[in-house]
Protein backbone atom coordinates (compact mmCIF):
# COMPACT_ATOMS: atom_id res chain seq x y z
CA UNK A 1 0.00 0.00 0.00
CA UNK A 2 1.35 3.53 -0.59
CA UNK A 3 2.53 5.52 2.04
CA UNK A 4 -0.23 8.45 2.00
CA UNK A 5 -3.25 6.39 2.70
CA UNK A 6 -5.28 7.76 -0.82
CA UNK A 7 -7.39 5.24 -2.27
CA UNK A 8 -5.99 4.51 -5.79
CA UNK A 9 -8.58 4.55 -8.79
CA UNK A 10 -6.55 2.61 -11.87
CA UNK A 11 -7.52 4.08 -15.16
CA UNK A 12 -7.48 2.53 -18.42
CA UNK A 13 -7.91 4.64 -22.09
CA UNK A 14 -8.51 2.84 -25.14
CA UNK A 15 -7.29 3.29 -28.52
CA UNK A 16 -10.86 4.30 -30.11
CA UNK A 17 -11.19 7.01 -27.17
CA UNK A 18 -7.83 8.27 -26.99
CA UNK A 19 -7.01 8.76 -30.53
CA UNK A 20 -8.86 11.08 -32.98
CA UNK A 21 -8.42 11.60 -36.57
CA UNK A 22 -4.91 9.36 -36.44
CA UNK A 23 -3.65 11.91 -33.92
CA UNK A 24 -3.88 12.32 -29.83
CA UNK A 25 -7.17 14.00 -28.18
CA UNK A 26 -5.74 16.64 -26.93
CA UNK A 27 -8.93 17.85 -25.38
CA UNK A 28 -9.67 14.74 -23.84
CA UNK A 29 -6.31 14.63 -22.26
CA UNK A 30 -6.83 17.68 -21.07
CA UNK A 31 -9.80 16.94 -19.24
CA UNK A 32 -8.78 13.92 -17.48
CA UNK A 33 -5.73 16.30 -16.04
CA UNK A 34 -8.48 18.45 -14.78
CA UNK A 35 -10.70 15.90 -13.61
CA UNK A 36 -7.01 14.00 -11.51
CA UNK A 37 -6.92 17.48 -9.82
CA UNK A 38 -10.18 18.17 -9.00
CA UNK A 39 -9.57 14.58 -7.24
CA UNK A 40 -5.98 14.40 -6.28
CA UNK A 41 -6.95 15.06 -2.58
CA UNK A 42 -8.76 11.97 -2.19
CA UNK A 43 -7.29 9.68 -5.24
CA UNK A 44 -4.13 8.54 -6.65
CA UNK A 45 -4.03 7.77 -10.24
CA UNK A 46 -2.59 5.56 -12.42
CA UNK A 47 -3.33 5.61 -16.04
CA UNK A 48 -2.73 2.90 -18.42
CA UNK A 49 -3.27 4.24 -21.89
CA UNK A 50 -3.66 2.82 -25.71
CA UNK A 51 -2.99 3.81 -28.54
CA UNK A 52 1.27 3.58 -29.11
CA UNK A 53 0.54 1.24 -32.34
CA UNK A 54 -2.03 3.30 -34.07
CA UNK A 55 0.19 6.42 -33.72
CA UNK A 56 3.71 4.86 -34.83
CA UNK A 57 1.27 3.14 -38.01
CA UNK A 58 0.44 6.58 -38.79
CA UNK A 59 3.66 7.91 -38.54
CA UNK A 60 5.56 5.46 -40.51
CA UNK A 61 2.49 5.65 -43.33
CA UNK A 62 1.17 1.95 -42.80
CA UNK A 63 -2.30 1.67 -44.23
CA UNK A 64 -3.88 -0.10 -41.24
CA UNK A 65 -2.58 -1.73 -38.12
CA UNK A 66 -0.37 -3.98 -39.14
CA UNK A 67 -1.01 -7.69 -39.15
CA UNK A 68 3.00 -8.89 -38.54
CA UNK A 69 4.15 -9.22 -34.67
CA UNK A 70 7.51 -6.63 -36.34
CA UNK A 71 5.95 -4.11 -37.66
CA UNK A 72 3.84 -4.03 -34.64
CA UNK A 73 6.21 -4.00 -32.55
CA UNK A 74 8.00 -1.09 -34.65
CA UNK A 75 4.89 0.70 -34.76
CA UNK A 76 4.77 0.40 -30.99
CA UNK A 77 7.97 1.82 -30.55
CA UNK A 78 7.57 5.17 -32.74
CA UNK A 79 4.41 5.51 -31.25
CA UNK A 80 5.31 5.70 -28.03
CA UNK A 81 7.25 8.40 -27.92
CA UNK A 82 4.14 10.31 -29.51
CA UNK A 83 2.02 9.06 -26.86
CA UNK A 84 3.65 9.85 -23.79
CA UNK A 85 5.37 13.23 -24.98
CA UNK A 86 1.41 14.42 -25.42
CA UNK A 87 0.94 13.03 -21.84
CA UNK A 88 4.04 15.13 -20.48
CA UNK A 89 2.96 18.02 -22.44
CA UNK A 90 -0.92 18.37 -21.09
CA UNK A 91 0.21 17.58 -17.39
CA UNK A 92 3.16 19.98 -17.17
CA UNK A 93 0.69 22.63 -18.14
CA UNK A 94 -1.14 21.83 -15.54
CA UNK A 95 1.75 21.22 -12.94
CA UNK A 96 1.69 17.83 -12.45
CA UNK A 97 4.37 14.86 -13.17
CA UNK A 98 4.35 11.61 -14.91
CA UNK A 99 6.67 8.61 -15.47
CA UNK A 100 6.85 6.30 -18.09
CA UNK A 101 6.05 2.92 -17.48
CA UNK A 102 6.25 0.02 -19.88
CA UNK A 103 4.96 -3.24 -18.11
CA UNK A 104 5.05 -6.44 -19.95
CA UNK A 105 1.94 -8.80 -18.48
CA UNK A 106 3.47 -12.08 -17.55
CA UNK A 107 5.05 -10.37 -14.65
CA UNK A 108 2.00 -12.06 -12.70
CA UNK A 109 3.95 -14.78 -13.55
CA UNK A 110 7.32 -13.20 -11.37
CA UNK A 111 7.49 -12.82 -8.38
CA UNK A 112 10.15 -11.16 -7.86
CA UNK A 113 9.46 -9.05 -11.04
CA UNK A 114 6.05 -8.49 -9.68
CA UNK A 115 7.25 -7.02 -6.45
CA UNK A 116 10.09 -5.06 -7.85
CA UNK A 117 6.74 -3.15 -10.07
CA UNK A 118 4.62 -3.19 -7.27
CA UNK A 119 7.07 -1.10 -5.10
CA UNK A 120 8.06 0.96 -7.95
CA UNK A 121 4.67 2.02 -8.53
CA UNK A 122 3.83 2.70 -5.17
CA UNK A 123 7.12 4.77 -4.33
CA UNK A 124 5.67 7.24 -7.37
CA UNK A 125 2.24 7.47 -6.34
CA UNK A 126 3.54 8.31 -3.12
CA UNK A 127 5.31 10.83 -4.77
CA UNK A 128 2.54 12.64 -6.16
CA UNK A 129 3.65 11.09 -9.90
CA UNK A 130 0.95 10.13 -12.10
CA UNK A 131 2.27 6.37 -13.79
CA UNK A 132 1.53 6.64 -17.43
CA UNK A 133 1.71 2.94 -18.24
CA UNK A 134 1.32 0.55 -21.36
CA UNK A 135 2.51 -2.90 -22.64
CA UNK A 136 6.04 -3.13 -23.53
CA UNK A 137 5.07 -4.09 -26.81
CA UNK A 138 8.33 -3.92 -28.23
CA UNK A 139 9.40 -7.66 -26.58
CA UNK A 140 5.65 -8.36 -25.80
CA UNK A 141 4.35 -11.33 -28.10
CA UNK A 142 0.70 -13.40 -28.46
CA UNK A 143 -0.41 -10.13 -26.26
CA UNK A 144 0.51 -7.91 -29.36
CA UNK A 145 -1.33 -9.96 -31.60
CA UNK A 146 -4.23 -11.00 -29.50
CA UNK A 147 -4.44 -8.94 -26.65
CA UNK A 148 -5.00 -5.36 -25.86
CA UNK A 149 -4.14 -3.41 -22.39
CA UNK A 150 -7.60 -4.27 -20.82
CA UNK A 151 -5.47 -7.41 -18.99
CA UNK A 152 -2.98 -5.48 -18.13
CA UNK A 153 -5.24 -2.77 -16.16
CA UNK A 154 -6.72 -5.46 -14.33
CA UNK A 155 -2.94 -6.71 -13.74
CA UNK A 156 -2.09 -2.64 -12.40
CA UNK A 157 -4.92 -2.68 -10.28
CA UNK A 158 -3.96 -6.03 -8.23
CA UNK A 159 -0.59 -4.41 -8.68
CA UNK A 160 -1.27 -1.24 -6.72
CA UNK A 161 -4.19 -2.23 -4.68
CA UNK A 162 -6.90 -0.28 -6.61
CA UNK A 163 -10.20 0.69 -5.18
CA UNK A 164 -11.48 0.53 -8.60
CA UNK A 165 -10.95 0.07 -12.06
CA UNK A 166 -12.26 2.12 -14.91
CA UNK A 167 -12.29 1.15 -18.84
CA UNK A 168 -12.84 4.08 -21.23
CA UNK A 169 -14.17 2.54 -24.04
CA UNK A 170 -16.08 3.43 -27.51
CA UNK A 171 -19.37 2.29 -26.33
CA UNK A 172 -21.61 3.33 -23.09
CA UNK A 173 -21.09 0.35 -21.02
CA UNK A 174 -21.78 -3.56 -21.73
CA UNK A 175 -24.79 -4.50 -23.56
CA UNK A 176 -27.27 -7.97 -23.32
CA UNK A 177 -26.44 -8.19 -26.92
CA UNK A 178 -24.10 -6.67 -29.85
CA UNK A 179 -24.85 -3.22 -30.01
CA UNK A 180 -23.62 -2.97 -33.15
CA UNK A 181 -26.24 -5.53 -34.78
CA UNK A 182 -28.85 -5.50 -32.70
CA UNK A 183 -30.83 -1.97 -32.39
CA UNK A 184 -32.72 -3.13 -29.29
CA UNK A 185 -30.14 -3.79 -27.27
CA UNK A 186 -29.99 -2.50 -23.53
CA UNK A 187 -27.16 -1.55 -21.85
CA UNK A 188 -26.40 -3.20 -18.45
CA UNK A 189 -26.16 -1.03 -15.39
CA UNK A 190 -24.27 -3.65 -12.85
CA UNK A 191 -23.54 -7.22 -12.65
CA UNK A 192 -22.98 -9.20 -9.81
CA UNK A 193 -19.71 -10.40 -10.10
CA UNK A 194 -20.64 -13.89 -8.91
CA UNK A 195 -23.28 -14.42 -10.72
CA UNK A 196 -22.80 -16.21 -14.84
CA UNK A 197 -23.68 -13.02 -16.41
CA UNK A 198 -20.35 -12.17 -17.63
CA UNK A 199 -19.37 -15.43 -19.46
CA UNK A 200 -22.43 -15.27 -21.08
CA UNK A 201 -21.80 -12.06 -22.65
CA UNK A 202 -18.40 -13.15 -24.12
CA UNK A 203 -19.93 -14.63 -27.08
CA UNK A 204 -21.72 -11.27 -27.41
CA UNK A 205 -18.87 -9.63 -27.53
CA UNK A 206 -17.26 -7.88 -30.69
CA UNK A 207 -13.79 -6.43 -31.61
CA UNK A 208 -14.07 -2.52 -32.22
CA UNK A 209 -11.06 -0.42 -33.64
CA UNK A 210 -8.64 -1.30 -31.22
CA UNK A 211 -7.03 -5.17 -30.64
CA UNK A 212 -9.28 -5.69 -27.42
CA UNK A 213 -12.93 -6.20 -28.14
CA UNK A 214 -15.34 -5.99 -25.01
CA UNK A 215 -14.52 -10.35 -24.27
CA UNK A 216 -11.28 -8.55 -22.78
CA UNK A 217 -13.20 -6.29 -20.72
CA UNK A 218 -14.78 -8.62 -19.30
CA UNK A 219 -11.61 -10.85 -19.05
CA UNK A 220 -10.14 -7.60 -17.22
CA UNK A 221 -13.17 -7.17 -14.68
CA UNK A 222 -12.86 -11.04 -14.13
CA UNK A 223 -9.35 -10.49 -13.20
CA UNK A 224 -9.55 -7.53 -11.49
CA UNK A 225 -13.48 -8.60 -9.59
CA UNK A 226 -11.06 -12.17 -8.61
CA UNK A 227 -8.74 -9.97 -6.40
CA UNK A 228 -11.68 -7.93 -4.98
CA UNK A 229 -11.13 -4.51 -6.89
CA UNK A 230 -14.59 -3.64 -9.04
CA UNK A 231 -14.67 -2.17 -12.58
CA UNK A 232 -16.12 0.26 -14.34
CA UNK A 233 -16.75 0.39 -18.18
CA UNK A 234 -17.57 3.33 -19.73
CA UNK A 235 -17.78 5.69 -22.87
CA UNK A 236 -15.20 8.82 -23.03
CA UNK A 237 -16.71 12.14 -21.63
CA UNK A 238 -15.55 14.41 -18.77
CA UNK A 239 -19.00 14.03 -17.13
CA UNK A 240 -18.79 10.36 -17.46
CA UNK A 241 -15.31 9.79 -15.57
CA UNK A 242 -16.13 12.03 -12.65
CA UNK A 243 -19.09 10.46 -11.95
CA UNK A 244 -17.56 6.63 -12.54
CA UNK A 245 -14.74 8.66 -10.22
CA UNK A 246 -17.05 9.20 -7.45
CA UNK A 247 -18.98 6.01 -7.65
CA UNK A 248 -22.41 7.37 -9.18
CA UNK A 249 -24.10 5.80 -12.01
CA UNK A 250 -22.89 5.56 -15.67
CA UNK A 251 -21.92 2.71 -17.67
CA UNK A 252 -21.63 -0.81 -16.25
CA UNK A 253 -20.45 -1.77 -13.23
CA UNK A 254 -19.20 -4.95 -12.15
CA UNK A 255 -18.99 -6.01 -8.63
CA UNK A 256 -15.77 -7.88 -6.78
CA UNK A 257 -16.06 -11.13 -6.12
CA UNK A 258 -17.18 -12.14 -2.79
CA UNK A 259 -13.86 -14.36 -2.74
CA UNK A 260 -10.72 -13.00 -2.82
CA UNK A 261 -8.59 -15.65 -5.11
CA UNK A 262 -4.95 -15.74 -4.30
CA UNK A 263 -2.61 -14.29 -7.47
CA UNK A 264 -0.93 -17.50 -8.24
CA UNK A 265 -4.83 -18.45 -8.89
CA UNK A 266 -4.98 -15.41 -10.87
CA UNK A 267 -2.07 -16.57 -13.31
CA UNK A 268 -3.24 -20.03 -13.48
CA UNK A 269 -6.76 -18.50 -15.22
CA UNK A 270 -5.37 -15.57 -16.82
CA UNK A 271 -1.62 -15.99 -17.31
CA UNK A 272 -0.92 -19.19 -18.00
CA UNK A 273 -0.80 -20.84 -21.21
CA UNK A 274 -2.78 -24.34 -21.32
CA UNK A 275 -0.26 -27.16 -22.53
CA UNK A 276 -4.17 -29.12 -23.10
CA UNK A 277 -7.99 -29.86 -23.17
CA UNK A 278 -8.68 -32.35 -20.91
CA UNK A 279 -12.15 -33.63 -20.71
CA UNK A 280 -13.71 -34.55 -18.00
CA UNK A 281 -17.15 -37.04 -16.71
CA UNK A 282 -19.61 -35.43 -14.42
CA UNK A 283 -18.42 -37.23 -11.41
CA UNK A 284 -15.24 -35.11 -11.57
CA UNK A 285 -16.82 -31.85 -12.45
CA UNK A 286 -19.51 -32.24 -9.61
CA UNK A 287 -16.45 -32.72 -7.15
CA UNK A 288 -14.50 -29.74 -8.38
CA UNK A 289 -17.66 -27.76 -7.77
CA UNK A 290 -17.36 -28.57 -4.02
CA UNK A 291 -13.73 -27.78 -3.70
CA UNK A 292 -11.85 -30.89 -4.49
CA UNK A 293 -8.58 -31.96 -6.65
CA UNK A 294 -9.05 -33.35 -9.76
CA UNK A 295 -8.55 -37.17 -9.82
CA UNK A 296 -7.39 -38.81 -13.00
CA UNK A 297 -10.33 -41.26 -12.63
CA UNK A 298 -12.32 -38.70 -14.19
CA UNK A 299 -11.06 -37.71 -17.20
CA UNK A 300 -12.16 -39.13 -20.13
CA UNK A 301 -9.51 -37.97 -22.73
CA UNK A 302 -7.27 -34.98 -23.80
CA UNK A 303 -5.91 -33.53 -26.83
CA UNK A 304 -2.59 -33.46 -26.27
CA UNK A 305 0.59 -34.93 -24.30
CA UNK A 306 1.50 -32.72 -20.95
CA UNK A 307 4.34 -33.37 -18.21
CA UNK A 308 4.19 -32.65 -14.55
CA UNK A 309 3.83 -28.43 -14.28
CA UNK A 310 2.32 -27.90 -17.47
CA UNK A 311 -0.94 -25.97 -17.84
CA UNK A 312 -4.28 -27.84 -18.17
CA UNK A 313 -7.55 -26.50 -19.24
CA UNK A 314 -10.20 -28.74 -17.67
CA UNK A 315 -13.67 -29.38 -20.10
CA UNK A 316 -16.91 -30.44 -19.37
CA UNK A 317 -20.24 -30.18 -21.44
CA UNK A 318 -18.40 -28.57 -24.19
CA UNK A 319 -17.02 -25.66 -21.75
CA UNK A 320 -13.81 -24.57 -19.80
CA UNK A 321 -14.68 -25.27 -16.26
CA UNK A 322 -11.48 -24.41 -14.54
CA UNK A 323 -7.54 -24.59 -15.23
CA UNK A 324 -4.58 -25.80 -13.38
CA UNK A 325 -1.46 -27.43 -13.20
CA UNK A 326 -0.65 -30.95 -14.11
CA UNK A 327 1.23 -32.97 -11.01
CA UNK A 328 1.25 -36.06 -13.08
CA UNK A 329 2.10 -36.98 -16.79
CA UNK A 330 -0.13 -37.40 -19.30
CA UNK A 331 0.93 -41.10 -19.73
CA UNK A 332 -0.21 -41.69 -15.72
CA UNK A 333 -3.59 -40.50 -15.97
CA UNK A 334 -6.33 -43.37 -15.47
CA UNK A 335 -3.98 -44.38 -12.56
CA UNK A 336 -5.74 -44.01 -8.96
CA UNK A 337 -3.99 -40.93 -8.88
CA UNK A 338 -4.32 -36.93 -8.49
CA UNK A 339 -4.15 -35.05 -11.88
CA UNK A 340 -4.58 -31.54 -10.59
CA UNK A 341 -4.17 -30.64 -6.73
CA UNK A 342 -6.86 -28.32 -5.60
CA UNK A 343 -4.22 -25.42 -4.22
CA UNK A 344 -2.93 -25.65 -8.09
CA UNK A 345 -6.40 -25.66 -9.82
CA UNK A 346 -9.16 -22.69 -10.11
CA UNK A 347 -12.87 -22.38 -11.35
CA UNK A 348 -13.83 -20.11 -13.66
């Protein structure tokens, strides 16, 4: 926790709201300096911000985003010095500093790495500095090509112990169906984290402008709601943030869980890649429902070979249930034998 006992409220901008006409909002960064003042006696910030790849695309004349993980990752790099000079510029005007921070998101995965940024962070909030971070895209990978920042908010928030985490997005909040192809589509006000609502709207879900369509939103709140920090989603207006800021209604808003799951549970859903499938009979998924290890006598097949440590993603009825670690080898299971130990497993 930082040393001068503010709250801290975790902010994430995405591309489609941050950048207009292939260039920076300007205005809009210039409002959320306002609105960090207007709430710096009660908040920290931390800001994780989009939009490095679009930028660098536009500067080195690329056509669209490109599709290859190197020009991405050159893209990324030009851009970012766009970016975060137009961060320095707006809050020097208004008297406030920022650092640079360029996370990559299998630090969950590091402890050491993970505590080294956690300190880090928390030494400049309690500073007074404003962290301006985004993915290190430049030796980030599958994240570049798949992912967007949206995991790595939730990731910051765990990181600095967030009261709450807001998306900015390009739409008003999550909707019961696809916005964009269904006209009588309502938007949702809250969800109970622990409830299925949010899996169910994954399929719903539909990539916009930028890489991270609302599934990683709601992979984000999961992540975030897991570790007992509740999110925010919401479309880009001054109005809108302070009110999302001071915990009046706009957008959605998505509940913590009731359980607070440990982080190495965290990585095992959201950071770890499955080795995988394993399938599983009902016996074995009713028993992982009341808290128990999963016992090779239950699987009924998987797609591929795995050794002891590898990840595991465990389905039933056509769905991923939970993942965990193998402590056996593939070639054991059917033995009377533990496959995955319930301290090394986790429900989704």
């Amino acid at each position: 926790m930082n040393t001068n006992n503010k709250k801290n409220i975790v902010i994430k901008i995405g591309t489609t709201s941050i950048i207009k006409n292939d260039k920076v909002d300007l205005t809009l960064l210039k409002s959320l300096a306002e609105l960090i003042i207007e709430n710096k006696n009660q908040f920290n910030f931390v800001i994780v911000t989009s939009g490095a790849v679009g930028l660098g695309a536009t500067k080195l004349n690329y056509k669209s985003r490109p599709k290859s993980l190197k020009r991405l990752q050159v893209a990324s790099a030009v851009g970012q010095i766009e970016l975060i000079n137009q961060y320095e510029k707006i809050f020097k005007d208004k008297k406030m500093n920022i650092a640079q921070v360029l996370i990559t998101k299998n630090l969950i995965d590091d402890r050491e790495q993970f505590v080294n940024t956690t300190q880090a962070l928390n030494e400049l909030l309690s500073q007074g500095i404003i962290p301006v971070i985004n993915e290190n895209d430049v030796v980030a990978t599958e994240e570049l090509k798949f992912g967007d920042n949206d995991r790595l908010s939730a990731i910051v928030s765990i990181i600095v112990n967030a009261e709450k985490l807001i998306i900015i997005t390009n739409k008003e909040g999550l909707y019961n169906f696809n916005p964009d192809k269904n006209k009588d589509a309502k938007k949702i006000d809250y969800i109970e984290y622990d409830s299925n609502q949010l899996n169910e709207l994954i399929p719903l879900s539909k990539t916009g402008e930028g890489m991270g369509g609302f599934s990683t939103k709601i992979m984000a709140s999961q992540i975030s709601g897991f570790s007992g920090i509740p999110t925010h989603i919401i479309s880009w207006s001054k109005s809108n943030l302070s009110k999302a800021i001071l915990n009046e209604k706009v957008g959605t808003y998505i509940t913590a869980s009731n359980k607070k799951i440990r982080l190495r549970k965290l990585w095992i859903a959201y950071g770890m890649a499955p080795i995988s499938n394993v399938y599983i009979d009902e016996g074995a998924a009713s028993a992982l429902l009341k808290n128990a290890s999963l016992l090779s006598k239950g699987v009924v097949r998987f797609d591929n070979s795995f050794k002891i440590g590898d990840g595991l993603s465990i389905v039933f009825n056509k769905k991923i249930v939970a993942k965990g670690i193998a402590k056996i080898d593939s070639s054991a299971v059917g033995e009377s034998s533990v496959l995955i130990h319930k301290d090394d497993l986790i429900i989704l």
